[in-house]
C-alpha atoms as a PDB file:
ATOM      1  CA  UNK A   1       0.000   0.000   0.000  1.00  0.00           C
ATOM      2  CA  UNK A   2       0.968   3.763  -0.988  1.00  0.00           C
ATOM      3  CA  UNK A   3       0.506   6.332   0.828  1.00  0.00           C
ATOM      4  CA  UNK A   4       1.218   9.985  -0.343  1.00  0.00           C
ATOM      5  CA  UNK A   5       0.595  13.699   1.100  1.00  0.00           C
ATOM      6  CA  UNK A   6       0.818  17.049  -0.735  1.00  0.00           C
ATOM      7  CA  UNK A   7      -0.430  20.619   0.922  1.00  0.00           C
ATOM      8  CA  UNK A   8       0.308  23.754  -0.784  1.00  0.00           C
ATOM      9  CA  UNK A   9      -0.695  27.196   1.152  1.00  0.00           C
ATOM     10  CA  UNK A  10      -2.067  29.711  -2.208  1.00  0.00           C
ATOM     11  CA  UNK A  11      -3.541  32.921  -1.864  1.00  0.00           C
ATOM     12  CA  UNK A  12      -6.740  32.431  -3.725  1.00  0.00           C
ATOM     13  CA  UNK A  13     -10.409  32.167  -2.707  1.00  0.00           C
ATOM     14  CA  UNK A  14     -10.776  28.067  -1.363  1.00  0.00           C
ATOM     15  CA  UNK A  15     -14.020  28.202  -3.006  1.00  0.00           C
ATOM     16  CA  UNK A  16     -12.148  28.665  -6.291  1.00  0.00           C
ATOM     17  CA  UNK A  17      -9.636  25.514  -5.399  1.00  0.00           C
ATOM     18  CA  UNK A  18     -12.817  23.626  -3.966  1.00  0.00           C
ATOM     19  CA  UNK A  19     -14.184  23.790  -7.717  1.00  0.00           C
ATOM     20  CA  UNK A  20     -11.577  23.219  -9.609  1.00  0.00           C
ATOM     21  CA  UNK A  21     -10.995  19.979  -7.418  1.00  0.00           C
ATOM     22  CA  UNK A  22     -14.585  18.690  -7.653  1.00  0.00           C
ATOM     23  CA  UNK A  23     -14.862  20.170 -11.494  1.00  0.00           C
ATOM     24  CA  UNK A  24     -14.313  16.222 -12.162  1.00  0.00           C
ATOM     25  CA  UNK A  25     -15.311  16.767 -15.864  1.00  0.00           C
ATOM     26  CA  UNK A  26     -12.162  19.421 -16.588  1.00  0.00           C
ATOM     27  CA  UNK A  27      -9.820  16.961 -15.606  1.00  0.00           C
ATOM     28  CA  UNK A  28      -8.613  16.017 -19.290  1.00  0.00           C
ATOM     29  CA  UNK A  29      -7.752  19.761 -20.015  1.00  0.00           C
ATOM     30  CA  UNK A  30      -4.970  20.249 -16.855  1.00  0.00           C
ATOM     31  CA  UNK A  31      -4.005  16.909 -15.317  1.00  0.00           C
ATOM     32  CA  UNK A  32      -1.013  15.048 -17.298  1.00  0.00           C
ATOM     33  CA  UNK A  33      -2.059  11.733 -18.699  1.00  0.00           C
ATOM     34  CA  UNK A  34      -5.556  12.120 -18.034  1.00  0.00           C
ATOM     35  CA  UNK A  35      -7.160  11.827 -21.320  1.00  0.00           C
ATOM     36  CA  UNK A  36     -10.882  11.425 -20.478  1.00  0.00           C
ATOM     37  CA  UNK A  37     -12.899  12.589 -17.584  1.00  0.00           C
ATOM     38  CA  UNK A  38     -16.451  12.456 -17.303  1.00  0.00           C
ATOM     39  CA  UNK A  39     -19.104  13.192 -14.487  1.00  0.00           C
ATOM     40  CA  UNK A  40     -21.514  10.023 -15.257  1.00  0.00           C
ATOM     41  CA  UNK A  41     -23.883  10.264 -12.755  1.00  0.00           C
ATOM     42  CA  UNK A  42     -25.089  12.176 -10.059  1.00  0.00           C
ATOM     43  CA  UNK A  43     -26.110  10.137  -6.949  1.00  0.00           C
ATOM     44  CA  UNK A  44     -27.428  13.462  -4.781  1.00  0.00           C
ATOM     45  CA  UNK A  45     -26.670  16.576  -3.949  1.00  0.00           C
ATOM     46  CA  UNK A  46     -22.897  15.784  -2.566  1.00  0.00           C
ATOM     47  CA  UNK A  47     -22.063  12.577  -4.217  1.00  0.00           C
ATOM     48  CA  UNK A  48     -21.405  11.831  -7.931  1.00  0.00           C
ATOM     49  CA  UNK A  49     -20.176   9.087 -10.232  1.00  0.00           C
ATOM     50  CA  UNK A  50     -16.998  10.006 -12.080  1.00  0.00           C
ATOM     51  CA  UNK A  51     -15.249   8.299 -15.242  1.00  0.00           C
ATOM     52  CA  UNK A  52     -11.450   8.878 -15.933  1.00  0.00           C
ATOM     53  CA  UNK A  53      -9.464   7.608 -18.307  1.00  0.00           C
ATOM     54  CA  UNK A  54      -5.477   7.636 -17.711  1.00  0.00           C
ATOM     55  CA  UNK A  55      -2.951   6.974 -20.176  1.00  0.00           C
ATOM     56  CA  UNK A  56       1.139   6.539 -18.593  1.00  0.00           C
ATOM     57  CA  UNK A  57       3.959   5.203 -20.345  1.00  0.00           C
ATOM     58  CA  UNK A  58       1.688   3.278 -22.779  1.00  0.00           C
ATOM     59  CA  UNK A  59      -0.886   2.000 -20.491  1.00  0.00           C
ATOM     60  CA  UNK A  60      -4.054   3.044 -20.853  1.00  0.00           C
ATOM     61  CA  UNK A  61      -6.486   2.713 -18.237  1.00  0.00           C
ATOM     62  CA  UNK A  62     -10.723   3.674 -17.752  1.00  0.00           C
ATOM     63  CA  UNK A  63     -11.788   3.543 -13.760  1.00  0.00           C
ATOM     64  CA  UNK A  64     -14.705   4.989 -12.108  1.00  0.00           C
ATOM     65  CA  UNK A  65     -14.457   6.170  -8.543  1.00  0.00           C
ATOM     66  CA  UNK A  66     -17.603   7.611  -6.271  1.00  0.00           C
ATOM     67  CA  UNK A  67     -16.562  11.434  -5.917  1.00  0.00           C
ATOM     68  CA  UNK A  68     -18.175  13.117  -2.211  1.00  0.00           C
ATOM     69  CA  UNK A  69     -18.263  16.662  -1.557  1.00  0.00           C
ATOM     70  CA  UNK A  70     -18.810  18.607   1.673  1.00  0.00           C
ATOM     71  CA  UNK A  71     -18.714  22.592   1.699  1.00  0.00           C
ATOM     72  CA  UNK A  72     -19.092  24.486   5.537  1.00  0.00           C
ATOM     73  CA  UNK A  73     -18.422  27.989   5.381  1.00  0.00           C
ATOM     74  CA  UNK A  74     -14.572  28.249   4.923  1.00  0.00           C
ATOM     75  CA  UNK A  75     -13.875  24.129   4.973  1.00  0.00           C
ATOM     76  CA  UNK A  76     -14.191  22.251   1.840  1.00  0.00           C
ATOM     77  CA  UNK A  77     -13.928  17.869   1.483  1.00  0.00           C
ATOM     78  CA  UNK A  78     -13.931  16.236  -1.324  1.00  0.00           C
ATOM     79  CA  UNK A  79     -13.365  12.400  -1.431  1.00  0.00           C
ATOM     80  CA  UNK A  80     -12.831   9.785  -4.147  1.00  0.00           C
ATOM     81  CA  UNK A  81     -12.970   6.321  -3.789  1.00  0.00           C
ATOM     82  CA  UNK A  82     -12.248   3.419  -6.393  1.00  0.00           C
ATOM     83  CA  UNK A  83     -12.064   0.007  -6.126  1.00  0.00           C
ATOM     84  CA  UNK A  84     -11.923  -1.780  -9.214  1.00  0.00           C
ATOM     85  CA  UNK A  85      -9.825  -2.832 -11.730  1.00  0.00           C
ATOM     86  CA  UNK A  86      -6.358  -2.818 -11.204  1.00  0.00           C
ATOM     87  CA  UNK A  87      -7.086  -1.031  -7.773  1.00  0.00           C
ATOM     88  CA  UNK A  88      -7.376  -2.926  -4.744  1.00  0.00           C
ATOM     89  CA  UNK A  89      -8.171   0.378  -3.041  1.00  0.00           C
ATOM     90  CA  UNK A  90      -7.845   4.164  -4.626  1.00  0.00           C
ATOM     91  CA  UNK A  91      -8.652   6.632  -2.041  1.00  0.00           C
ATOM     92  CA  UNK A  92      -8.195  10.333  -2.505  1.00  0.00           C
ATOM     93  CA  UNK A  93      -8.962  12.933   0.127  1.00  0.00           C
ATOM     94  CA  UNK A  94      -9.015  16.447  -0.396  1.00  0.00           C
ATOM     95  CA  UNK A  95      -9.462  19.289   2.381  1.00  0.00           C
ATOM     96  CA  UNK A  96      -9.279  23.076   1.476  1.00  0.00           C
ATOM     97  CA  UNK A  97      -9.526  25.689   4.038  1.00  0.00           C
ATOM     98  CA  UNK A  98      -9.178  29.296   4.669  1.00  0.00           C
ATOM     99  CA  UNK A  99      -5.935  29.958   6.687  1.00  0.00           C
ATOM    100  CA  UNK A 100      -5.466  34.145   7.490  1.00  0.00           C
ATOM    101  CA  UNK A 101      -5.475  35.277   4.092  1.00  0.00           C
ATOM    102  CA  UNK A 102      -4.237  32.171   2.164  1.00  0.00           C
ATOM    103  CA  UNK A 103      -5.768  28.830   1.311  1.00  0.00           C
ATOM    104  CA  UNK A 104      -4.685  25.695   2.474  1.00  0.00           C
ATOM    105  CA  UNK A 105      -4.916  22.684   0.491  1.00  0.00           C
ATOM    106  CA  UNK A 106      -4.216  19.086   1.246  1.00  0.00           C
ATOM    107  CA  UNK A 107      -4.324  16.517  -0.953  1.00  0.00           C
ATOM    108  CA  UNK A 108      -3.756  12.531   0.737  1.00  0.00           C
ATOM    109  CA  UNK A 109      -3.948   9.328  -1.677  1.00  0.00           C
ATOM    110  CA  UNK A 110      -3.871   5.865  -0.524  1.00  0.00           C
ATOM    111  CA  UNK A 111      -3.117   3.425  -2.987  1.00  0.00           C
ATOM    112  CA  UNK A 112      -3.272  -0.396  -2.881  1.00  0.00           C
ATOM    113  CA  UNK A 113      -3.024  -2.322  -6.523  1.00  0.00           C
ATOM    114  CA  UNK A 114      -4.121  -5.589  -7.139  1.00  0.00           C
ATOM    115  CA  UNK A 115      -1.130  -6.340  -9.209  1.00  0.00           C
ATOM    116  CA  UNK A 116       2.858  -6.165  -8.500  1.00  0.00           C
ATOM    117  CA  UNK A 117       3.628  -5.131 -11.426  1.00  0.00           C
ATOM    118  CA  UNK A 118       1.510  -1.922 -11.172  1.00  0.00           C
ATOM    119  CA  UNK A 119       3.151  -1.603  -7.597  1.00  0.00           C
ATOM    120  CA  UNK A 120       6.304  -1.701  -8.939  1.00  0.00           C
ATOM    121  CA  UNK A 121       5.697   0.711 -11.749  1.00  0.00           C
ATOM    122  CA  UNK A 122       3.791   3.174  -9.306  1.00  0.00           C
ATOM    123  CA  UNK A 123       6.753   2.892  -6.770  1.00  0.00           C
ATOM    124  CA  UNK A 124       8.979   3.653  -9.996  1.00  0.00           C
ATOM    125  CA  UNK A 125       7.262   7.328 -10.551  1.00  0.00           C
ATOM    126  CA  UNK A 126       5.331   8.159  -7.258  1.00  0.00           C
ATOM    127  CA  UNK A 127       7.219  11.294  -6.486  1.00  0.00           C
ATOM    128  CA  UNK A 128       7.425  12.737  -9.875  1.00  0.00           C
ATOM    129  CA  UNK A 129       3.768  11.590 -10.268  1.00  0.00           C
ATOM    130  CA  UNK A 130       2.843  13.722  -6.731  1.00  0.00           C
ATOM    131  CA  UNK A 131       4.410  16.528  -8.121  1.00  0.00           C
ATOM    132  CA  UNK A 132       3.168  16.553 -11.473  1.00  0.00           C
ATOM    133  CA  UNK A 133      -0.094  15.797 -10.558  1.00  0.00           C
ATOM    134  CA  UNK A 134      -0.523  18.896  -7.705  1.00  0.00           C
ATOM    135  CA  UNK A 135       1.397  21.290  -9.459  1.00  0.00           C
ATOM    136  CA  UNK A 136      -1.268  20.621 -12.187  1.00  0.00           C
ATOM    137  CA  UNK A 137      -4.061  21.919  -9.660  1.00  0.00           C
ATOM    138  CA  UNK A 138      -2.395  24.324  -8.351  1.00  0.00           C
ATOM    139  CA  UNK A 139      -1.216  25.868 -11.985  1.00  0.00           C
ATOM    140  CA  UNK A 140      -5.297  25.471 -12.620  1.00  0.00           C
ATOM    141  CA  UNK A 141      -6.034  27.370  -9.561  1.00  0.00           C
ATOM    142  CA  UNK A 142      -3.667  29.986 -10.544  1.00  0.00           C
ATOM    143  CA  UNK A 143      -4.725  30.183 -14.437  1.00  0.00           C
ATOM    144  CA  UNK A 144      -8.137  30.623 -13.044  1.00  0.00           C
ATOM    145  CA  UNK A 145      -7.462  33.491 -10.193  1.00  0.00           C
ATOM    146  CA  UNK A 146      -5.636  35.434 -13.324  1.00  0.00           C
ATOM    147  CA  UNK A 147      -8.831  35.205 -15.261  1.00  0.00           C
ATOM    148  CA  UNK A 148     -10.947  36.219 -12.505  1.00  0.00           C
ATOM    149  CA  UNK A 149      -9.104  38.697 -11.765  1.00  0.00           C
ATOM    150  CA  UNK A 150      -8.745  40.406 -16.022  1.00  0.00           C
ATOM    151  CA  UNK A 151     -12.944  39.811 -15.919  1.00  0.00           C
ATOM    152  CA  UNK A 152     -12.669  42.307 -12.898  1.00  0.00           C
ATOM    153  CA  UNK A 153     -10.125  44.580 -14.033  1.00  0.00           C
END
C-alpha cells in the first residue's frame, strides 16, 4: 500500500480551489495523462459518479471512482474512492480551508493495486507523479485566479 501527502498554502479564494478539485469533468484539459474525464452520474446533492481515463507510459487505463463533496463555510472535502480494476483500493482525500489570508490545500492518496507489477511501476514514478499531478491543480487554480481577476479589471 501507498501512501502519499501534498499541501500547498495559495492565496486564492478556497471556493475557487474547492471547484476546480470537484470540477471532475475538466480533468482532461490540466491533469497530465488524463485523457478522459467524465461526471456520469449524479447520486445526490454531494455525491457523484466520475469516469477517468489515464494513459502513462503506454498503459491506458478507464476507472470509475464515487466522488463526495462537503462545503461548511470556509472548509471544503472532497473524497474519491475506487475500487476496481487494477485497484485494490484508490482513495483520494481532499481538504481546502481558509488559513489568514491564504488557502490551504491538502491533498492525501492511498493506494493499494491488485497487481505487483503496477506496484512496482507506481513505486517507480510516485514522487514525480505527486508533483506533477498537484502542481497541475495548483497551476489550474492559478490560471483561473488570473482570469478572474482580467474579468474584474
Amino acid at each position: 500500500m501507498f501512501y502519499i501527502e501534498e499541501n500547498r498554502l495559495l492565496e486564492v479564494n478556497p471556493e475557487l480551489a474547492y471547484n476546480v478539485v470537484l470540477n471532475v469533468d475538466q480533468y482532461h484539459v490540466f491533469l497530465p495523462w488524463c485523457i478522459d474525464s467524465k461526471i456520469i452520474k449524479n447520486i445526490d446533492s454531494s455525491q457523484f459518479l466520475a469516469d477517468l481515463t489515464i494513459n502513462f507510459k503506454g498503459i491506458k487505463h478507464n476507472f470509475r471512482s464515487v466522488v463526495s463533496s462537503k462545503q461548511d463555510t470556509d472548509k471544503f472535502t472532497i473524497t474519491s474512492k475506487s475500487s476496481h480494476s487494477i485497484f485494490s483500493t484508490l482513495e483520494t482525500n481532499w481538504n481546502i480551508y481558509k488559513n489568514g489570508k491564504n488557502t490551504n490545500i491538502s491533498c492525501s492518496v492511498i493506494i493499494m493495486f491488485r497487481s505487483n507489477i503496477f506496484s512496482f511501476m507506481f513505486r517507480l514514478f510516485k514522487n514525480a507523479l505527486k508533483k506533477n499531478i498537484m502542481d497541475s491543480f495548483i497551476n489550474r487554480i492559478m490560471l483561473l485566479k488570473r482570469q478572474e481577476l482580467n474579468i474584474l479589471s
